[in-house]
Protein backbone atom coordinates (compact mmCIF):
# COMPACT_ATOMS: atom_id res chain seq x y z
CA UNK A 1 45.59 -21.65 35.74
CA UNK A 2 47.57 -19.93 33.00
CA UNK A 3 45.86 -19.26 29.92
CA UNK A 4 47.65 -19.56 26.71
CA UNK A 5 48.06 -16.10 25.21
CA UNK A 6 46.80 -17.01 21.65
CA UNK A 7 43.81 -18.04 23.44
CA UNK A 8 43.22 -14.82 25.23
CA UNK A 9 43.87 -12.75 22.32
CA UNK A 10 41.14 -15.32 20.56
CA UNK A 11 39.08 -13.75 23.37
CA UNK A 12 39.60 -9.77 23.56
CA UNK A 13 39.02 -10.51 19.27
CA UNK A 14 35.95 -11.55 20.29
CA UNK A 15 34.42 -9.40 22.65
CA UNK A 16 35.57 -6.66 20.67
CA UNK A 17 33.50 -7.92 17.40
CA UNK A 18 30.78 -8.12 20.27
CA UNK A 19 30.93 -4.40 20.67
CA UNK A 20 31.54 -3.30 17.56
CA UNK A 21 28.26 -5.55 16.40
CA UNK A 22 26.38 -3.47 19.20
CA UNK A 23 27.13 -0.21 17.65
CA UNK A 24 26.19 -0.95 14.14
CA UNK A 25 23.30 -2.96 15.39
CA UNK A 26 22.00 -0.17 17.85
CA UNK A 27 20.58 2.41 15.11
CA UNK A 28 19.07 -0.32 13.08
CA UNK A 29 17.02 -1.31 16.39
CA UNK A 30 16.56 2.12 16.96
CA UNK A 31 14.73 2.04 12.99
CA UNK A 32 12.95 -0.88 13.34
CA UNK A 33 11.41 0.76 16.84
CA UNK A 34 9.83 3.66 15.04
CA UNK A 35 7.50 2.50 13.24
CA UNK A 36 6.03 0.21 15.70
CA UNK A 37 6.33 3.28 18.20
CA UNK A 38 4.19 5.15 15.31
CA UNK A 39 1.63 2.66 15.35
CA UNK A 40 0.92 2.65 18.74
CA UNK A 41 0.59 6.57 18.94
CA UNK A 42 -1.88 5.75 15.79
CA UNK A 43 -4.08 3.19 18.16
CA UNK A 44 -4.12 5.62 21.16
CA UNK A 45 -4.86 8.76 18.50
CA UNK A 46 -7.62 6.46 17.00
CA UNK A 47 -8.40 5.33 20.70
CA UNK A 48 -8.93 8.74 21.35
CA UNK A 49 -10.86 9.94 18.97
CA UNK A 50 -13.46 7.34 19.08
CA UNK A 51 -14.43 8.23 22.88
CA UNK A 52 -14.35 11.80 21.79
CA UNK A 53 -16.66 11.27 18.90
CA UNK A 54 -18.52 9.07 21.03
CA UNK A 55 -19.57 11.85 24.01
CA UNK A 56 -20.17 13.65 20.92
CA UNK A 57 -22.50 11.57 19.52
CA UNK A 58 -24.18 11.42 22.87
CA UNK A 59 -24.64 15.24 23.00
CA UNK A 60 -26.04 15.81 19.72
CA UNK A 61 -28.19 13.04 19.56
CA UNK A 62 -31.22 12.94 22.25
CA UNK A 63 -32.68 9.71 21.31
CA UNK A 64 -28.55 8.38 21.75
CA UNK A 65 -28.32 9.80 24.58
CA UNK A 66 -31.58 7.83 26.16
CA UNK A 67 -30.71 4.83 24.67
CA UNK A 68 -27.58 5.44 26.53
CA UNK A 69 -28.93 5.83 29.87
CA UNK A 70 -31.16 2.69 29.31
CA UNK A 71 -27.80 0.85 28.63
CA UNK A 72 -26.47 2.51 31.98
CA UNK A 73 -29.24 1.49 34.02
CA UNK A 74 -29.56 -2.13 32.42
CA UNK A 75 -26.08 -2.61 33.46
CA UNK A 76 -26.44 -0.90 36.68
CA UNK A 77 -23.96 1.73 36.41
CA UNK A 78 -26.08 3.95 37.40
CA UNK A 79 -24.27 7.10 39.87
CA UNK A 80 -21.34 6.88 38.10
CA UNK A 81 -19.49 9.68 36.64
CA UNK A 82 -20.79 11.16 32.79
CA UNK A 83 -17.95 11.29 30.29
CA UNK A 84 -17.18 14.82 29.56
CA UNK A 85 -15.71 16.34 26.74
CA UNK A 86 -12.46 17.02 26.54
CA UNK A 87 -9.82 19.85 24.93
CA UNK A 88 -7.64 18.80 22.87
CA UNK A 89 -5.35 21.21 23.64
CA UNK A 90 -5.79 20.48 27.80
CA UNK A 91 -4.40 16.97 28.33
CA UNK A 92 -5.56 16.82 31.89
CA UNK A 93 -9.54 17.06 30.04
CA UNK A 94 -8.39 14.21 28.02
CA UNK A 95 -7.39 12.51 30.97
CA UNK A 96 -10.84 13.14 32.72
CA UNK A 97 -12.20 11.68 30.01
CA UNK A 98 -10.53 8.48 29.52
CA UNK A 99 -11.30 7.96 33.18
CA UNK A 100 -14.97 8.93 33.09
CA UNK A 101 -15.47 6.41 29.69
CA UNK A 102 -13.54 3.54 31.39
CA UNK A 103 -16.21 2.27 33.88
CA UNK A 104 -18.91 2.43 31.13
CA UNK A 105 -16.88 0.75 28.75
CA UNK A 106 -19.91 -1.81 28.83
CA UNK A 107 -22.34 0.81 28.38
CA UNK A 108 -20.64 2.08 24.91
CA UNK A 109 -21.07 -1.70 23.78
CA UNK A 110 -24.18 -2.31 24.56
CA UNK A 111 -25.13 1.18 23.07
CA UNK A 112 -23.35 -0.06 19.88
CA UNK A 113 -25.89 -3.27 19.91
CA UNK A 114 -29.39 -1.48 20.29
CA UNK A 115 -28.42 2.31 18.48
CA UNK A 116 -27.76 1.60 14.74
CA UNK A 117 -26.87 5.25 14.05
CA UNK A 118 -23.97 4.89 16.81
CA UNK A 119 -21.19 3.63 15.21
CA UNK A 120 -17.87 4.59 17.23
CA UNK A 121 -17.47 2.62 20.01
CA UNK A 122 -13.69 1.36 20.50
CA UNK A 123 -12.63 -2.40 20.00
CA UNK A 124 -11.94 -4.50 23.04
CA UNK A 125 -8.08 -3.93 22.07
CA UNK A 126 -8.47 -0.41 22.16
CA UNK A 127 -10.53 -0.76 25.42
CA UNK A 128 -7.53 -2.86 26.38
CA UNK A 129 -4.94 -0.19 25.39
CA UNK A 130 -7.04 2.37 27.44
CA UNK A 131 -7.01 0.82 30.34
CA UNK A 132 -3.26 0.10 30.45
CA UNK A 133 -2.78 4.00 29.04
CA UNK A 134 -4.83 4.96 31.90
CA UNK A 135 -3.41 2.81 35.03
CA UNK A 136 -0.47 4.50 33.86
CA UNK A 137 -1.25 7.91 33.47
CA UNK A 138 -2.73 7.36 37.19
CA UNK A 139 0.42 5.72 38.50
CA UNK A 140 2.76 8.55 36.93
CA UNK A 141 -0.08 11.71 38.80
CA UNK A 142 0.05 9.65 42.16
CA UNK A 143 4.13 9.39 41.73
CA UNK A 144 3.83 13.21 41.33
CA UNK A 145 1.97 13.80 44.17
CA UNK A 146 4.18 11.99 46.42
């Protein structure tokens, strides 16, 4: 099949405009990224600092703290690992953390529900976003190991 040349010249036009479009349209992408890349650093940040306020909560506030460990053992989570707190500046501690809090996300909640002073427990979202932060913090240590 022979192609007329007009037409293939229609063609190489074409795909040329394609490219072109690509590298104009690449940096506004790039733009429009950014701040949706900033407000997901703002939900882990606030993520963050919620479970960080809330182990502090639970170490300066004894009567927390035991309504705490009722929610833990009304939820049988009993034997599993206390959040610590972690260093800012250490992101392994924040790490340890994240992974302590995770399994007593339901603990947090229901500490939220019978502690009127406690006010800092994360959304489900955020609880959401932790999760996913954390299976993939865990994935990327494991990859390192191997």
């Amino acid at each position: 099949m022979s192609e007329h040349p007009s037409e293939t010249a229609g063609e190489e036009d074409a795909e040329e405009d394609i490219f072109e479009l690509g590298d104009v349209t690449q940096p506004l992408l790039k733009k429009q990224r950014a701040p949706r890349s900033k407000d997901g650093l703002k939900v882990i940040a606030s993520l963050v600092s919620k479970i960080r306020d809330s182990v502090r909560y639970l170490k300066r506030s004894p009567s927390g703290k035991q309504k705490f460990d009722l929610a833990v053992s009304q939820l049988k989570l009993n034997g599993l690992k206390k959040v610590p707190m972690d260093v800012p500046i250490r992101w392994n501690s924040t790490y340890e953390m994240l992974e302590a809090a995770l399994p007593l996300r339901d603990a947090f909640a229901r500490l939220d529900l019978i502690d009127k002073n406690y006010d800092h427990n994360p959304s489900d979202e955020e609880w959401e976003i932790a999760t996913i932060i954390f299976s993939a913090d865990e994935a990327s240590v494991a990859k390192q190991r191997c």
